[in-house]
Protein backbone atom coordinates (compact mmCIF):
# COMPACT_ATOMS: atom_id res chain seq x y z
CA UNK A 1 140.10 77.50 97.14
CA UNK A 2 138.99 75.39 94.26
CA UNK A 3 137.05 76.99 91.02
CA UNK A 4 133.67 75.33 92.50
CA UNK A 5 134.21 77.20 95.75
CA UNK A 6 135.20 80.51 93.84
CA UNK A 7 131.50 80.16 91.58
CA UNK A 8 130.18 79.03 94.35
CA UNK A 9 130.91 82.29 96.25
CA UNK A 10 130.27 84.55 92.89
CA UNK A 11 127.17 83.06 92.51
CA UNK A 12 126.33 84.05 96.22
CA UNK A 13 127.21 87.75 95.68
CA UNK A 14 125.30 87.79 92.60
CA UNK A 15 122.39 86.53 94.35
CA UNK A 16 122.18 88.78 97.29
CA UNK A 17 122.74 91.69 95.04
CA UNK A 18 119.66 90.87 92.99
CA UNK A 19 117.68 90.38 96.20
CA UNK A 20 118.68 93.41 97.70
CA UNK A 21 117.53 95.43 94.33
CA UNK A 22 114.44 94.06 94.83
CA UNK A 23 114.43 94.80 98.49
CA UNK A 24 115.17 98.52 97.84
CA UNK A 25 112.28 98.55 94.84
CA UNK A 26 109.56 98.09 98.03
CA UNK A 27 109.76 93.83 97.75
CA UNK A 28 109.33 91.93 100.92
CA UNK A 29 111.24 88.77 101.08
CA UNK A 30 109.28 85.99 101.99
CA UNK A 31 111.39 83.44 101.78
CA UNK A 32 115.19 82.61 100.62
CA UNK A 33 117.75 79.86 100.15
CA UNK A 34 121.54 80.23 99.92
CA UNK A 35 122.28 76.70 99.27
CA UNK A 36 119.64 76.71 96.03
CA UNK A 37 120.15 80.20 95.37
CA UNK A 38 116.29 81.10 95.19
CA UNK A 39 113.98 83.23 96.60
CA UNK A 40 110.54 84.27 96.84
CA UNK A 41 110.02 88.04 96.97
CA UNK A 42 106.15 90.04 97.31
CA UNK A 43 104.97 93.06 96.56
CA UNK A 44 101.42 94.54 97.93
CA UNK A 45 99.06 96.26 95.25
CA UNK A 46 99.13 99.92 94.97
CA UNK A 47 95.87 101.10 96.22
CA UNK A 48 93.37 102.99 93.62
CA UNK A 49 92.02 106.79 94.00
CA UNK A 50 88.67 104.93 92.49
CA UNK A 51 86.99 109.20 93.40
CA UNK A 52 89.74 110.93 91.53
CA UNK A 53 89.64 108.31 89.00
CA UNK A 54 85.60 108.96 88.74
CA UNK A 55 86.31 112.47 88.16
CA UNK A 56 88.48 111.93 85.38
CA UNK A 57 85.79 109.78 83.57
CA UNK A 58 83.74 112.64 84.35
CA UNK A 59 85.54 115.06 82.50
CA UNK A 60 86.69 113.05 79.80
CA UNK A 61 83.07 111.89 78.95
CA UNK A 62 83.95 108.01 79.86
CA UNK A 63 87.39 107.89 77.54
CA UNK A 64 88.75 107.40 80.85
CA UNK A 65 87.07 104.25 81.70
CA UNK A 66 89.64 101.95 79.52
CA UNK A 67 92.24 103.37 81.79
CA UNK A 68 90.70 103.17 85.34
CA UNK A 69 89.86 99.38 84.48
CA UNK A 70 93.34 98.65 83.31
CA UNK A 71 94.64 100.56 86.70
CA UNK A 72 92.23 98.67 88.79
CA UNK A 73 92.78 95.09 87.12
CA UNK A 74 97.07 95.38 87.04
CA UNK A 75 97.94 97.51 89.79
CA UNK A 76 95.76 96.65 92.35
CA UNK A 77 97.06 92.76 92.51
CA UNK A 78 99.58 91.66 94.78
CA UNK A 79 103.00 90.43 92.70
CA UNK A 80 105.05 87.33 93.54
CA UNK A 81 108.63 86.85 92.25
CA UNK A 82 110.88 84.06 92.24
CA UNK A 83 114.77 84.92 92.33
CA UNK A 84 117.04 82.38 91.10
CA UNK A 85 120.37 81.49 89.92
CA UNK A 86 119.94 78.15 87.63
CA UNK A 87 122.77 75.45 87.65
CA UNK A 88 125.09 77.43 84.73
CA UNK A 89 125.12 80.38 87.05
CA UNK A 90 122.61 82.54 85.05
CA UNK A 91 120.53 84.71 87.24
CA UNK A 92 117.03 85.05 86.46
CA UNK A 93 113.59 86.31 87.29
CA UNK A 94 109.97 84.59 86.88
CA UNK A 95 106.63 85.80 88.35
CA UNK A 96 104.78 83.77 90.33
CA UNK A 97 100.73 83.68 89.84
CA UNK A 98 98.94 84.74 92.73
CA UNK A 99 95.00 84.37 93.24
C-alpha cells in the first residue's frame, strides 16, 4: 500500500469514530460522505417544562425569568453539525445555522 492509501484509510477511521461519538451523544446523521470525509449530523431541541419553569419565577419573585428565556431561546432550537476532515487530515467541527 502506498502512504496516500495508508492516510487515506487513517483518515477514514478517524472519521467514523468522530461520527459515531456524535451518534452515541443523541445526533442523527443526515447525511455522510466517505470520499469527502464530511457529514451532516442533527440534533432535535430539548423540550421546555415552560409550568415548572413558571413556578420557579414564582418563587423566586421573577429572578428566574433571565434563566427560563435563556432555556427557551438555546435549548429549544434544533442544532446542525458539519463533520469534516479538511485536506491536511485535521478533523474538525462547525455548526451549521438552522432557521
Amino acid at each position: 500500500m502506498s502512504t496516500h492509501q495508508l492516510a487515506q484509510t487513517d483518515n477514514l477511521q478517524v472519521f467514523s469514530n468522530l461520527i459515531s461519538n456524535k451518534l452515541n451523544n443523541g445526533f442523527v446523521l443526515e447525511e455522510r460522505n466517505d470520499e469527502l470525509f464530511f457529514a451532516v449530523l442533527s440534533k432535535g431541541g430539548k423540550v421546555i417544562d415552560h409550568s415548572f419553569n413558571f413556578v420557579i419565577f414564582i418563587f423566586t419573585l421573577g429572578l428566574w425569568s433571565i434563566a427560563w428565556l435563556y432555556l427557551t431561546l438555546e435549548y429549544s432550537k434544533p442544532k446542525k453539525i458539519l463533520v469534516a476532515i479538511d485536506e491536511d487530515g485535521i478533523p474538525f467541527e462547525e455548526k451549521c445555522f438552522v432557521a
